[in-house]
PDB file of N, CA and C in Angstrom:
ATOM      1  N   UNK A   1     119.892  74.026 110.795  1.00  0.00           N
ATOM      2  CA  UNK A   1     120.072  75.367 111.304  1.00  0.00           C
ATOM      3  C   UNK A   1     119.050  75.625 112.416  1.00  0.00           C
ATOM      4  N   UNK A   2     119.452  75.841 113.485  1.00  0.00           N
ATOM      5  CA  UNK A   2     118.491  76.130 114.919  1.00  0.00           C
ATOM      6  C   UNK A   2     117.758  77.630 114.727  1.00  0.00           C
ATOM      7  N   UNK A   3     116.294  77.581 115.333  1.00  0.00           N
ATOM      8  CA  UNK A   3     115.615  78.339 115.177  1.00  0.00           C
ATOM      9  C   UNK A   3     115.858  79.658 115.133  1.00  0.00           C
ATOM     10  N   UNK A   4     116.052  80.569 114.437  1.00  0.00           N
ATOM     11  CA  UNK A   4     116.271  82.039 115.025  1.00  0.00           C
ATOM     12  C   UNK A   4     115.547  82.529 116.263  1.00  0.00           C
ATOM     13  N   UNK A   5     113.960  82.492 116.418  1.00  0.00           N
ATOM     14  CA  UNK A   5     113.426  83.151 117.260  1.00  0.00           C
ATOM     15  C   UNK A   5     113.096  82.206 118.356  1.00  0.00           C
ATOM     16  N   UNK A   6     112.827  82.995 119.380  1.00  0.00           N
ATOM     17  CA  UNK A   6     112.947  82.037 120.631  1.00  0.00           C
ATOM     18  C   UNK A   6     110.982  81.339 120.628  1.00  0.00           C
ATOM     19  N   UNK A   7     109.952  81.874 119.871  1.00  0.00           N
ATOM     20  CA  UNK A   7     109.010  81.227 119.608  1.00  0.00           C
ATOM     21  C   UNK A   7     108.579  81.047 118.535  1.00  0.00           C
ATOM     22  N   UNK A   8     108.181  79.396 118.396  1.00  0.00           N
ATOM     23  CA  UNK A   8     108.138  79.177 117.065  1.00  0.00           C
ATOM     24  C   UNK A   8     106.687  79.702 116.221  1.00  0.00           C
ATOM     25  N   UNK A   9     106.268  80.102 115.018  1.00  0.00           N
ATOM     26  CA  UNK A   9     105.148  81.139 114.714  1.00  0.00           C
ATOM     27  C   UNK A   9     105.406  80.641 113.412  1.00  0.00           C
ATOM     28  N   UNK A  10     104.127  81.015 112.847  1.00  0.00           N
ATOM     29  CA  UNK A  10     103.425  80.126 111.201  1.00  0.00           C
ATOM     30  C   UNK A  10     104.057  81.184 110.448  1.00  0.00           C
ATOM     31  N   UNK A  11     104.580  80.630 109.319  1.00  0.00           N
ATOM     32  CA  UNK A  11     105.609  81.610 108.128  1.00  0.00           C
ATOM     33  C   UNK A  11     104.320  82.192 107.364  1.00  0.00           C
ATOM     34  N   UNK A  12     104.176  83.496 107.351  1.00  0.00           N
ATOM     35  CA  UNK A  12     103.019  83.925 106.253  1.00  0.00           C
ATOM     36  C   UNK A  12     103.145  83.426 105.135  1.00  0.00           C
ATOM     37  N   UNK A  13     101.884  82.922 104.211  1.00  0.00           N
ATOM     38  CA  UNK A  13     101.691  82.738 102.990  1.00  0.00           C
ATOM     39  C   UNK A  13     101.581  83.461 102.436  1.00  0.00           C
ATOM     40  N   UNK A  14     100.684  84.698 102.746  1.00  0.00           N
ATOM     41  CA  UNK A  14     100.077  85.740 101.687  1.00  0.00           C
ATOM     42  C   UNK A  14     101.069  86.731 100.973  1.00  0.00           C
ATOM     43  N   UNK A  15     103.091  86.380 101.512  1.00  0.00           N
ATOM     44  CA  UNK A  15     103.070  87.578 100.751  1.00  0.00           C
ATOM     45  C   UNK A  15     104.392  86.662 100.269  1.00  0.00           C
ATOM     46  N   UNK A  16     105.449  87.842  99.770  1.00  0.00           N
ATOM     47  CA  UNK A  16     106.951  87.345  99.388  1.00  0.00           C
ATOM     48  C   UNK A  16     107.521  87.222 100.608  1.00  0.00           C
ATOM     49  N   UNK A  17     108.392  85.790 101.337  1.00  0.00           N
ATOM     50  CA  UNK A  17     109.060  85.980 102.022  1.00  0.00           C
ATOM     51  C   UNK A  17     110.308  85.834 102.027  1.00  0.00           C
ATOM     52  N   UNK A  18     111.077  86.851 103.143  1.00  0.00           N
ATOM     53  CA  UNK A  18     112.426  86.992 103.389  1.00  0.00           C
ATOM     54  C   UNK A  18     112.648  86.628 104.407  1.00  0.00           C
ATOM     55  N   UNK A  19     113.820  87.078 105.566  1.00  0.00           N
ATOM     56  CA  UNK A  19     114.150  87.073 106.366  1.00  0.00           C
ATOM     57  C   UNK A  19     113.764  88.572 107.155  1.00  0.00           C
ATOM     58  N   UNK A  20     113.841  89.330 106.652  1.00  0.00           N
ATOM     59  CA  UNK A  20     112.682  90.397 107.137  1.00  0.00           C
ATOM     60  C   UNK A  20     111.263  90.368 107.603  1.00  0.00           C
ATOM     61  N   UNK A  21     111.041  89.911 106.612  1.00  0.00           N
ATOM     62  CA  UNK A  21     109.182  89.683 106.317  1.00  0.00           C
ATOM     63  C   UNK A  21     109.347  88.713 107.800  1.00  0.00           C
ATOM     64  N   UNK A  22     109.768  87.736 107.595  1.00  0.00           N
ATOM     65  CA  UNK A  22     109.939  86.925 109.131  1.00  0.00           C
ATOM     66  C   UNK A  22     110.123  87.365 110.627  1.00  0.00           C
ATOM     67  N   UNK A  23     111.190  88.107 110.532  1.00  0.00           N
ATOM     68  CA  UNK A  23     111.295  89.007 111.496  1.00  0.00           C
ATOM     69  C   UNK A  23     110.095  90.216 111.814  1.00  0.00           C
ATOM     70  N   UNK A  24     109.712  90.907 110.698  1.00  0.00           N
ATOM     71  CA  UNK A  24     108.032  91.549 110.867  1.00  0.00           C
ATOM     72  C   UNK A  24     107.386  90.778 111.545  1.00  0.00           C
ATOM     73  N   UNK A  25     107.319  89.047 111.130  1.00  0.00           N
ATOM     74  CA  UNK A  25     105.947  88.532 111.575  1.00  0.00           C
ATOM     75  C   UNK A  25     105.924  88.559 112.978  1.00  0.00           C
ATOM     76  N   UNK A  26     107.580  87.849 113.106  1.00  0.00           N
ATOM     77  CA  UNK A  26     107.496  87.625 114.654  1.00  0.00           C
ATOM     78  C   UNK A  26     107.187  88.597 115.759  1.00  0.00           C
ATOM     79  N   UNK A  27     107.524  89.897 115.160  1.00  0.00           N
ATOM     80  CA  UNK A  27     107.424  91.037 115.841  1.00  0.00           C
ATOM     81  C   UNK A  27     105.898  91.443 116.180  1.00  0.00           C
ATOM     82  N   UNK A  28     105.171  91.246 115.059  1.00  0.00           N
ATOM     83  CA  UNK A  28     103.625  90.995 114.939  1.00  0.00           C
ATOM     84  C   UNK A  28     102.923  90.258 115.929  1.00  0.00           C
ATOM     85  N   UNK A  29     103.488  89.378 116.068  1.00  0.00           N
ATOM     86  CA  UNK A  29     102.724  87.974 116.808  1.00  0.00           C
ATOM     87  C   UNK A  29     103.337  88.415 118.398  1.00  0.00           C
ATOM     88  N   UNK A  30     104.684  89.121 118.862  1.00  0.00           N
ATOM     89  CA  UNK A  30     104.789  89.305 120.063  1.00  0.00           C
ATOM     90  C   UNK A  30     104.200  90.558 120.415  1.00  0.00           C
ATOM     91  N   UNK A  31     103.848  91.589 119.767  1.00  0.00           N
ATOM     92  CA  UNK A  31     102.780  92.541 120.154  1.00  0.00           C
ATOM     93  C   UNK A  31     101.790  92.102 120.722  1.00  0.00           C
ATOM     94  N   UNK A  32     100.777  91.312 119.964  1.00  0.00           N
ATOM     95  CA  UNK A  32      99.486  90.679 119.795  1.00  0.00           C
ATOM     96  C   UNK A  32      99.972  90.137 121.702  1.00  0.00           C
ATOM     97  N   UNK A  33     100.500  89.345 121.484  1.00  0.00           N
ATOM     98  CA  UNK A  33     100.581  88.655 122.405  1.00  0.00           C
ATOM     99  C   UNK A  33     100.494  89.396 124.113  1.00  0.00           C
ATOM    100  N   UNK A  34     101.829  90.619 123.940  1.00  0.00           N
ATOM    101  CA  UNK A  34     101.405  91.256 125.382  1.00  0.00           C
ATOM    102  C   UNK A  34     100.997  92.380 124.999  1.00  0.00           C
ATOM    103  N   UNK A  35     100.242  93.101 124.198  1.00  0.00           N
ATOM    104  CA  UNK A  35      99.970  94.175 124.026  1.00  0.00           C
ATOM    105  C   UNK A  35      98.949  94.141 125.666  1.00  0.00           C
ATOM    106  N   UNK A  36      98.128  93.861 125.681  1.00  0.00           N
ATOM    107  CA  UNK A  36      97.156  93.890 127.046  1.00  0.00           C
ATOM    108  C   UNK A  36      98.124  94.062 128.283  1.00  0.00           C
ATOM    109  N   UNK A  37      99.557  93.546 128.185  1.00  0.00           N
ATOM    110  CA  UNK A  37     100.012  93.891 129.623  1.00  0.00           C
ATOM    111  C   UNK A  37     101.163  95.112 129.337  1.00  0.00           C
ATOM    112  N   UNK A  38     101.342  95.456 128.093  1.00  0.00           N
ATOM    113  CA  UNK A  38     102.232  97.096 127.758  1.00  0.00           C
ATOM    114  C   UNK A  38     101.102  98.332 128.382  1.00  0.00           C
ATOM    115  N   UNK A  39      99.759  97.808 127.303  1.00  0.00           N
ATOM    116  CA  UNK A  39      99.371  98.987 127.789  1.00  0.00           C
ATOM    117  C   UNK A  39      98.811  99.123 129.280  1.00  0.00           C
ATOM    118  N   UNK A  40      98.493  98.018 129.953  1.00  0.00           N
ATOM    119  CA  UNK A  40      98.230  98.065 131.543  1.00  0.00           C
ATOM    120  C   UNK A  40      99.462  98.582 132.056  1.00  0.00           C
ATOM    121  N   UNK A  41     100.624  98.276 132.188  1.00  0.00           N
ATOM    122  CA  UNK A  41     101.699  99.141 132.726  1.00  0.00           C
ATOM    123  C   UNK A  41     101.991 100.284 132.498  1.00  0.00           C
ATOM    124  N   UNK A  42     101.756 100.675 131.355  1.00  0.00           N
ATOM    125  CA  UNK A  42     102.186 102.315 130.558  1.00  0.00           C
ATOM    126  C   UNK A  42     101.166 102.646 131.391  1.00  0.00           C
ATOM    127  N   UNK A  43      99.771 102.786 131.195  1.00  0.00           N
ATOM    128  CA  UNK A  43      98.409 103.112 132.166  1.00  0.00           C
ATOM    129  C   UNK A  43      99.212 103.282 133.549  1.00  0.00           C
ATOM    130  N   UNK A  44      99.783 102.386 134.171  1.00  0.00           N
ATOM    131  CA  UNK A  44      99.852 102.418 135.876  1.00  0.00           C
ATOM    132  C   UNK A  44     100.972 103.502 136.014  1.00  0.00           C
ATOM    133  N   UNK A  45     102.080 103.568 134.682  1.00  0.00           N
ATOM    134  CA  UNK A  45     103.192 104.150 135.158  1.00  0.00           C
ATOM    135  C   UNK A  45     102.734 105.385 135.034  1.00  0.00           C
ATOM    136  N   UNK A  46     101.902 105.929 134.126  1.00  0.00           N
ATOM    137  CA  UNK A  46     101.655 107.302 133.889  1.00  0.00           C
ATOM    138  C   UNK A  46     100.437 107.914 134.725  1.00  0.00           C
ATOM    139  N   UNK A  47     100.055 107.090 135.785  1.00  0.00           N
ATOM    140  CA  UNK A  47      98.994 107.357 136.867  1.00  0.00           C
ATOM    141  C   UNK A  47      99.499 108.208 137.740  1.00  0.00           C
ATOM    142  N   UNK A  48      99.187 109.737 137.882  1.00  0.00           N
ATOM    143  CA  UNK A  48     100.161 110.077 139.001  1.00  0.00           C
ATOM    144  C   UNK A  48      99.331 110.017 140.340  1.00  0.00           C
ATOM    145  N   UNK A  49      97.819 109.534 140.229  1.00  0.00           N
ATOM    146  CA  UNK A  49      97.871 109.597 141.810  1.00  0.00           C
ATOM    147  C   UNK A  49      97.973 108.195 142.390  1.00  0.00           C
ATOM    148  N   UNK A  50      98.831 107.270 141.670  1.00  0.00           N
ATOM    149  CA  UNK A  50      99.191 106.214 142.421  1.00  0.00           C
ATOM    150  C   UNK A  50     100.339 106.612 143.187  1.00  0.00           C
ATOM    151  N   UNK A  51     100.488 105.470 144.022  1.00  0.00           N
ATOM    152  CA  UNK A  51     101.925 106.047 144.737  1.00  0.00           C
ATOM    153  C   UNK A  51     103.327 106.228 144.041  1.00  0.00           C
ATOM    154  N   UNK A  52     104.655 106.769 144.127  1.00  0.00           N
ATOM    155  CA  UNK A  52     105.364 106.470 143.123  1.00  0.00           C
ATOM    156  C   UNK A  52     106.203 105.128 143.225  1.00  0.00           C
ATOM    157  N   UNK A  53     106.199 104.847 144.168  1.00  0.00           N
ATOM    158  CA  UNK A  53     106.995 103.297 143.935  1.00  0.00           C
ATOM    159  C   UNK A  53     105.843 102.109 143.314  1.00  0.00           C
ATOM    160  N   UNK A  54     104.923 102.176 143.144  1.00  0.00           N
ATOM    161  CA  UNK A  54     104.076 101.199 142.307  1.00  0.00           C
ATOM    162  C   UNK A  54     104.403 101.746 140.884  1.00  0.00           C
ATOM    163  N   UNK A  55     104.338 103.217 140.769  1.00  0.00           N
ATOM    164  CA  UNK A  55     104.551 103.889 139.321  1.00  0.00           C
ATOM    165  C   UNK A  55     105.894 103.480 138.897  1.00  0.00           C
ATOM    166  N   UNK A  56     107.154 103.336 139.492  1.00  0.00           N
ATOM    167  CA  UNK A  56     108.355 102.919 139.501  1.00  0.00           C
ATOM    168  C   UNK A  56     108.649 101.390 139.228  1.00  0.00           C
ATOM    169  N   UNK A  57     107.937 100.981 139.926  1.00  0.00           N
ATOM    170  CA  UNK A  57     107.845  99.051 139.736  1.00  0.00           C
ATOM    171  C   UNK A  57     107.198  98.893 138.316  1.00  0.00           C
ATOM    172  N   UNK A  58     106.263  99.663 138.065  1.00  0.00           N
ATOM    173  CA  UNK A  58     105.306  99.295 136.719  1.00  0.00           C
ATOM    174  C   UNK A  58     106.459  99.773 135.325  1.00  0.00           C
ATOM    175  N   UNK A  59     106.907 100.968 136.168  1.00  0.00           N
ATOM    176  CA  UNK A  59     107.818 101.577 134.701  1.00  0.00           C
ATOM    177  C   UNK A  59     109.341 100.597 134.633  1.00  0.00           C
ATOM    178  N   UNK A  60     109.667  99.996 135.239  1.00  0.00           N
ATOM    179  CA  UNK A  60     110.618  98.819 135.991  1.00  0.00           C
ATOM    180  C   UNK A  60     110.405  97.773 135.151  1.00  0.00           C
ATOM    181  N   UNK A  61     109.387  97.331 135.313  1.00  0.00           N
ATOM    182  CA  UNK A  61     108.632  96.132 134.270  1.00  0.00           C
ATOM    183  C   UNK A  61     108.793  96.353 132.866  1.00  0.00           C
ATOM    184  N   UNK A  62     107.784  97.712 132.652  1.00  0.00           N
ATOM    185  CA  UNK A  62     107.618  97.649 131.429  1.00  0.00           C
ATOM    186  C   UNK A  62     109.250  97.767 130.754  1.00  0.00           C
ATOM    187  N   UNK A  63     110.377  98.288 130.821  1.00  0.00           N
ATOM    188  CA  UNK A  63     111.738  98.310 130.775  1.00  0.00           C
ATOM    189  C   UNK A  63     112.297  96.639 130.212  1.00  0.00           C
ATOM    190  N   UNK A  64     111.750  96.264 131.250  1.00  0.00           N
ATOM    191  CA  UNK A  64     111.762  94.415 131.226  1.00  0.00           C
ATOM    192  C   UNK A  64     112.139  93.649 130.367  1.00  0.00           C
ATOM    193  N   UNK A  65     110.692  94.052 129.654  1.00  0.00           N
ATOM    194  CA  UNK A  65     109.878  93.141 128.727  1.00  0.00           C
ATOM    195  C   UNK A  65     110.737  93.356 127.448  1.00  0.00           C
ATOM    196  N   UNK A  66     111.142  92.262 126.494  1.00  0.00           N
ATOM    197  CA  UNK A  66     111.584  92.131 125.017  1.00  0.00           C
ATOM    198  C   UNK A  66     111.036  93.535 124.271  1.00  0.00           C
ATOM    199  N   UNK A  67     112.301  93.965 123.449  1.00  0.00           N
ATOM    200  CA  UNK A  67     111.960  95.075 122.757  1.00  0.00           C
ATOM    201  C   UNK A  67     110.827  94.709 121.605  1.00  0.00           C
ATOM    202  N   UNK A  68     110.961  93.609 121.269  1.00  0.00           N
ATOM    203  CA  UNK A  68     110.106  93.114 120.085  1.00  0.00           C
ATOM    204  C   UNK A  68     108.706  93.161 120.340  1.00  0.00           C
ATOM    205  N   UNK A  69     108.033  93.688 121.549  1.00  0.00           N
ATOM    206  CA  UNK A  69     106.685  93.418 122.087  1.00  0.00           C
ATOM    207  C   UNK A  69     106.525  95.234 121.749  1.00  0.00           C
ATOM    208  N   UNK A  70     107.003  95.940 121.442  1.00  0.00           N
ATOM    209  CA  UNK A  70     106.697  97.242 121.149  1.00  0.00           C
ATOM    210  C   UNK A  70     106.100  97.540 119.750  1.00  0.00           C
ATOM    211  N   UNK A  71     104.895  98.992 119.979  1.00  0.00           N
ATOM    212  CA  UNK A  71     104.254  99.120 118.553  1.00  0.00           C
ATOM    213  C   UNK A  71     105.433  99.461 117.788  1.00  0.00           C
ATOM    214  N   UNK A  72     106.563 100.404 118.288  1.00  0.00           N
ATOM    215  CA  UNK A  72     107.417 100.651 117.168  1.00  0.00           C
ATOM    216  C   UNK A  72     107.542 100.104 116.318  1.00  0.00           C
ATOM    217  N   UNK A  73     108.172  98.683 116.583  1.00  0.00           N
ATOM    218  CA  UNK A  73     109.229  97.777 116.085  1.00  0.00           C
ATOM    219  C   UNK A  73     108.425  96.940 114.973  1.00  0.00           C
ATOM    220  N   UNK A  74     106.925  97.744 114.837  1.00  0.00           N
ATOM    221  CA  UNK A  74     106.385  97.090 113.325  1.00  0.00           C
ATOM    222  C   UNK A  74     106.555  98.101 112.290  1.00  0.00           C
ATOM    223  N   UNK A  75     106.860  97.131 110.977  1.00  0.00           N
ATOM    224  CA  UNK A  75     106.662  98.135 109.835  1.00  0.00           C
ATOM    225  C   UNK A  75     105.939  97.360 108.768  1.00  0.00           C
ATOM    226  N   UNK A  76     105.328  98.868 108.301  1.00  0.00           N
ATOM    227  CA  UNK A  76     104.206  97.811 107.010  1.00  0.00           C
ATOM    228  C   UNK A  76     105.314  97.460 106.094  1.00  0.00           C
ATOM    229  N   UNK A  77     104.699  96.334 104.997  1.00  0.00           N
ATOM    230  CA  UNK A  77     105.649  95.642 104.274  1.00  0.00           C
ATOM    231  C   UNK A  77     104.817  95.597 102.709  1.00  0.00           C
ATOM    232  N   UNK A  78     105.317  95.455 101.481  1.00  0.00           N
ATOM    233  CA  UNK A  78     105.040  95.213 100.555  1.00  0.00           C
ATOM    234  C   UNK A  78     104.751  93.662 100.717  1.00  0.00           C
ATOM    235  N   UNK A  79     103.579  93.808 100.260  1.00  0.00           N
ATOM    236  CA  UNK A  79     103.165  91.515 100.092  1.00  0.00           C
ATOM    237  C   UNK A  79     103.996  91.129  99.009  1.00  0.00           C
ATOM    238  N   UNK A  80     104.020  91.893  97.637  1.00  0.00           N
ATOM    239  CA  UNK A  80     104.795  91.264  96.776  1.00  0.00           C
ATOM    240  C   UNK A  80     106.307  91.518  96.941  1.00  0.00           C
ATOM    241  N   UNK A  81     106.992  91.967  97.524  1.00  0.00           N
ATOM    242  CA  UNK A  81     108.270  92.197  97.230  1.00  0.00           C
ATOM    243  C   UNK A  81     109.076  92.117  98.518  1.00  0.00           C
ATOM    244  N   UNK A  82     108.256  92.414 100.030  1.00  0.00           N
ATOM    245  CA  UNK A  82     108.940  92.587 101.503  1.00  0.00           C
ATOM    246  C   UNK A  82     109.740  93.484 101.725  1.00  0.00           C
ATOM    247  N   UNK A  83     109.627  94.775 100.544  1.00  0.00           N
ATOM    248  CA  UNK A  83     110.257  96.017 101.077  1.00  0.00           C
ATOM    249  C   UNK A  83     109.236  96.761 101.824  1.00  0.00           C
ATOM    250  N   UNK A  84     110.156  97.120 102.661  1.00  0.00           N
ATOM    251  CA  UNK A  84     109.163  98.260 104.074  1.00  0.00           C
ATOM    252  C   UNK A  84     109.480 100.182 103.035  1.00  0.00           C
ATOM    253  N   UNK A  85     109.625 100.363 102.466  1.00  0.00           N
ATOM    254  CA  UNK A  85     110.094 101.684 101.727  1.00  0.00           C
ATOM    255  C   UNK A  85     109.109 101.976 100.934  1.00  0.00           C
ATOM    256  N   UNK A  86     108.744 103.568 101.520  1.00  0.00           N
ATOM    257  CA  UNK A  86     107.296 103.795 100.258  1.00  0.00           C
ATOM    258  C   UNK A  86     105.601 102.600 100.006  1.00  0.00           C
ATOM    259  N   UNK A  87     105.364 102.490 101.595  1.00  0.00           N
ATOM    260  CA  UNK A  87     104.172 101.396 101.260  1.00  0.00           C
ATOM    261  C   UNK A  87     103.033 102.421 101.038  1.00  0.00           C
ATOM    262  N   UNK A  88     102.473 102.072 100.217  1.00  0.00           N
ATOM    263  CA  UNK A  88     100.930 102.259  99.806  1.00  0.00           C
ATOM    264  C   UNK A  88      99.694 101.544 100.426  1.00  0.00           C
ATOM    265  N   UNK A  89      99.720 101.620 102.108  1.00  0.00           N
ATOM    266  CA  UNK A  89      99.059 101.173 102.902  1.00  0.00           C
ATOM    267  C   UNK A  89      97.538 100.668 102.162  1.00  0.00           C
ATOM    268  N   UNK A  90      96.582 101.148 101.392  1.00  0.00           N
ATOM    269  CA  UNK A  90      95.845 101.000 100.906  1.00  0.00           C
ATOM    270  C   UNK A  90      95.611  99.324  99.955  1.00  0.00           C
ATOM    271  N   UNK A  91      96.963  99.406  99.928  1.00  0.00           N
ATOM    272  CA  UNK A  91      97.076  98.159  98.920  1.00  0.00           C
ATOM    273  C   UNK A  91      98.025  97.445  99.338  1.00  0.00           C
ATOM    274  N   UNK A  92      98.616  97.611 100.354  1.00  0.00           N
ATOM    275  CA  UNK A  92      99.546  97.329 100.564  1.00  0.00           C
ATOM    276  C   UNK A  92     101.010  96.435  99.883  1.00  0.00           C
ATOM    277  N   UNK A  93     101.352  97.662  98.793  1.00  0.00           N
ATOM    278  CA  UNK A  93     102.167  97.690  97.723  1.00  0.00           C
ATOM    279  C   UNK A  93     103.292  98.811  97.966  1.00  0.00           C
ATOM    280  N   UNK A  94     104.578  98.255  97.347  1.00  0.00           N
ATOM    281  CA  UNK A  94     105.476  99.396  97.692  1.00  0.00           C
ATOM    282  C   UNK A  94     104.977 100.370  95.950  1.00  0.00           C
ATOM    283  N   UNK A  95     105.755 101.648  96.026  1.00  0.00           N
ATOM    284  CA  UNK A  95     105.275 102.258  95.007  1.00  0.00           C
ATOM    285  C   UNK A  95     105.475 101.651  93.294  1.00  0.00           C
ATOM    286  N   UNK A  96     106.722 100.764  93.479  1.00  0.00           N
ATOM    287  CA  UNK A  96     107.119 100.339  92.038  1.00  0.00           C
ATOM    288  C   UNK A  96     106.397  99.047  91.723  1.00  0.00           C
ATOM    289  N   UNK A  97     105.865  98.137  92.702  1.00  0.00           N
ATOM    290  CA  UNK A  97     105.038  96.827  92.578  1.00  0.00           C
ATOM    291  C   UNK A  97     103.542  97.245  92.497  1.00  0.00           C
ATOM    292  N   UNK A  98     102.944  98.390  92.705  1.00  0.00           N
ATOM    293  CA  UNK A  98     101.904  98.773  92.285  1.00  0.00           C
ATOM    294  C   UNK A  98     101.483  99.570  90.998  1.00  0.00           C
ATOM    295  N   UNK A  99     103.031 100.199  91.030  1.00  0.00           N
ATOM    296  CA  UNK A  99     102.728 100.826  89.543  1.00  0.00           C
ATOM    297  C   UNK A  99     103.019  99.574  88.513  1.00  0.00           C
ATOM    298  N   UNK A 100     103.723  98.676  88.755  1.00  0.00           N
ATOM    299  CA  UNK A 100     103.707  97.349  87.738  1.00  0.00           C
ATOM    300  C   UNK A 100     102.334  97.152  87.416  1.00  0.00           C
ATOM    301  N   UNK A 101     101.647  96.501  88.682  1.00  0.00           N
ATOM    302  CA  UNK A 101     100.542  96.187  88.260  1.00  0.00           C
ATOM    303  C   UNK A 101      99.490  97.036  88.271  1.00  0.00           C
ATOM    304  N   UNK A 102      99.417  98.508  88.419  1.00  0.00           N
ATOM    305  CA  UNK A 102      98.994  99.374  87.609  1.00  0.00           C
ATOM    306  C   UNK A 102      98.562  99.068  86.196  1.00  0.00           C
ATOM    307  N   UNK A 103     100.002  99.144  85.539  1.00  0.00           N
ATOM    308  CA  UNK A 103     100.053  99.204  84.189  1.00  0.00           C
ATOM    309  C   UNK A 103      99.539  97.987  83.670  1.00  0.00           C
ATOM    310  N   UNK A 104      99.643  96.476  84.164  1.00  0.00           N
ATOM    311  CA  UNK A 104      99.449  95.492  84.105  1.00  0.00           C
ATOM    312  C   UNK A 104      97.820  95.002  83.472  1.00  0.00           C
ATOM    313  N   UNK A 105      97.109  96.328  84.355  1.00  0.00           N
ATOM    314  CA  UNK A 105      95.578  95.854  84.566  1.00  0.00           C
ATOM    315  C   UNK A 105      94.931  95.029  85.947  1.00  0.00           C
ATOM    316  N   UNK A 106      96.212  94.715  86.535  1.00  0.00           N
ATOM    317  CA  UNK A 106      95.832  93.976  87.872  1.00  0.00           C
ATOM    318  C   UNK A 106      94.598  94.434  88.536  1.00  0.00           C
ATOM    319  N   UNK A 107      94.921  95.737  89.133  1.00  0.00           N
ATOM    320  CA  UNK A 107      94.676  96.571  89.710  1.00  0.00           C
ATOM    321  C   UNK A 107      93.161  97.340  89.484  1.00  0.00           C
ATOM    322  N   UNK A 108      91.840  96.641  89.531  1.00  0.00           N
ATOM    323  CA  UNK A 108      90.967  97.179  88.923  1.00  0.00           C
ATOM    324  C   UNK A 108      90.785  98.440  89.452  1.00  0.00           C
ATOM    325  N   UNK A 109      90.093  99.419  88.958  1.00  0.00           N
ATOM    326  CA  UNK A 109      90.016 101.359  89.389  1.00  0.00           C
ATOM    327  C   UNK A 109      90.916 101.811  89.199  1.00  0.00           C
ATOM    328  N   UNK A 110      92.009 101.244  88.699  1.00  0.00           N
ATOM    329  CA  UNK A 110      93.471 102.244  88.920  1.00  0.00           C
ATOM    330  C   UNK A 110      93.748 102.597  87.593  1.00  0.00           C
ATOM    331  N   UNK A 111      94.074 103.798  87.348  1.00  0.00           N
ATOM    332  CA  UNK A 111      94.467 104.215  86.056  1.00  0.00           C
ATOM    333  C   UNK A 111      95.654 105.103  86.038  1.00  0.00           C
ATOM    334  N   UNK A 112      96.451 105.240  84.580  1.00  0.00           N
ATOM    335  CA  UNK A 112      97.396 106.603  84.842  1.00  0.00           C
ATOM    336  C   UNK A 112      96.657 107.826  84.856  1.00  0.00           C
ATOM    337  N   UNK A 113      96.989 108.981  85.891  1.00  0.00           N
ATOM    338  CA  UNK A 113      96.201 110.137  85.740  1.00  0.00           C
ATOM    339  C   UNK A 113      96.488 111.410  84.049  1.00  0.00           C
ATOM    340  N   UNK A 114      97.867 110.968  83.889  1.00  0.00           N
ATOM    341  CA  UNK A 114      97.762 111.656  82.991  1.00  0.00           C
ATOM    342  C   UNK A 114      98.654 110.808  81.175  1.00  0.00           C
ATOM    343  N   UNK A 115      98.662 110.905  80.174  1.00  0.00           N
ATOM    344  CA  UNK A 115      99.404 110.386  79.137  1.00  0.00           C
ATOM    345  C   UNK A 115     100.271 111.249  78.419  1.00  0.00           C
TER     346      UNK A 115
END
């Protein structure tokens, strides 16, 4: 089966993977990559005392570039499970894989608040 993405990038270990979680990464790794030339263009396009056809060429560009290089197009992910729904950024757990291991004891400090 030929590659899905047009660059090839290391499959995370640290969490559950899918075909999502994959698609996150890649999306991850093409941020990283031109973030330094998004935000230099956004900067030039939103300059108004440049001239406007440099502001036009820059906003031209940035248009360009792969949608996948945008902050949007990330979402946090559960490590154990690779659902993006309800993350608990802190732990980065969706709400039902943390209350597992909540209850579990995993989770040292964490307790139920009430019985």
């Amino acid at each position: 089966m030929p590659f899905r993405f047009p660059v090839k990038f290391e499959v995370p270990k640290h969490c559950y993977v899918n075909a999502r979680v994959l698609r996150d990464q890649f999306k991850r790794l093409q941020f990283e990559e031109h973030e330094v030339t998004r935000k230099a263009l956004k900067y030039i396009s939103r300059n108004t005392e440049l001239p406007s056809k440099v502001r036009l060429e820059a906003q031209l560009q940035l248009t360009s570039m792969p949608k996948y290089t945008s902050y949007n197009q990330i979402r946090d992910r559960c490590v154990a499970t690779g659902n993006a729904k309800s993350v608990i950024t802190d732990f980065k757990l969706n709400r039902t894989a943390f209350r597992e291991r909540a209850r579990a004891g995993v989770l040292p400090g964490v307790q139920k608040a009430s019985w």
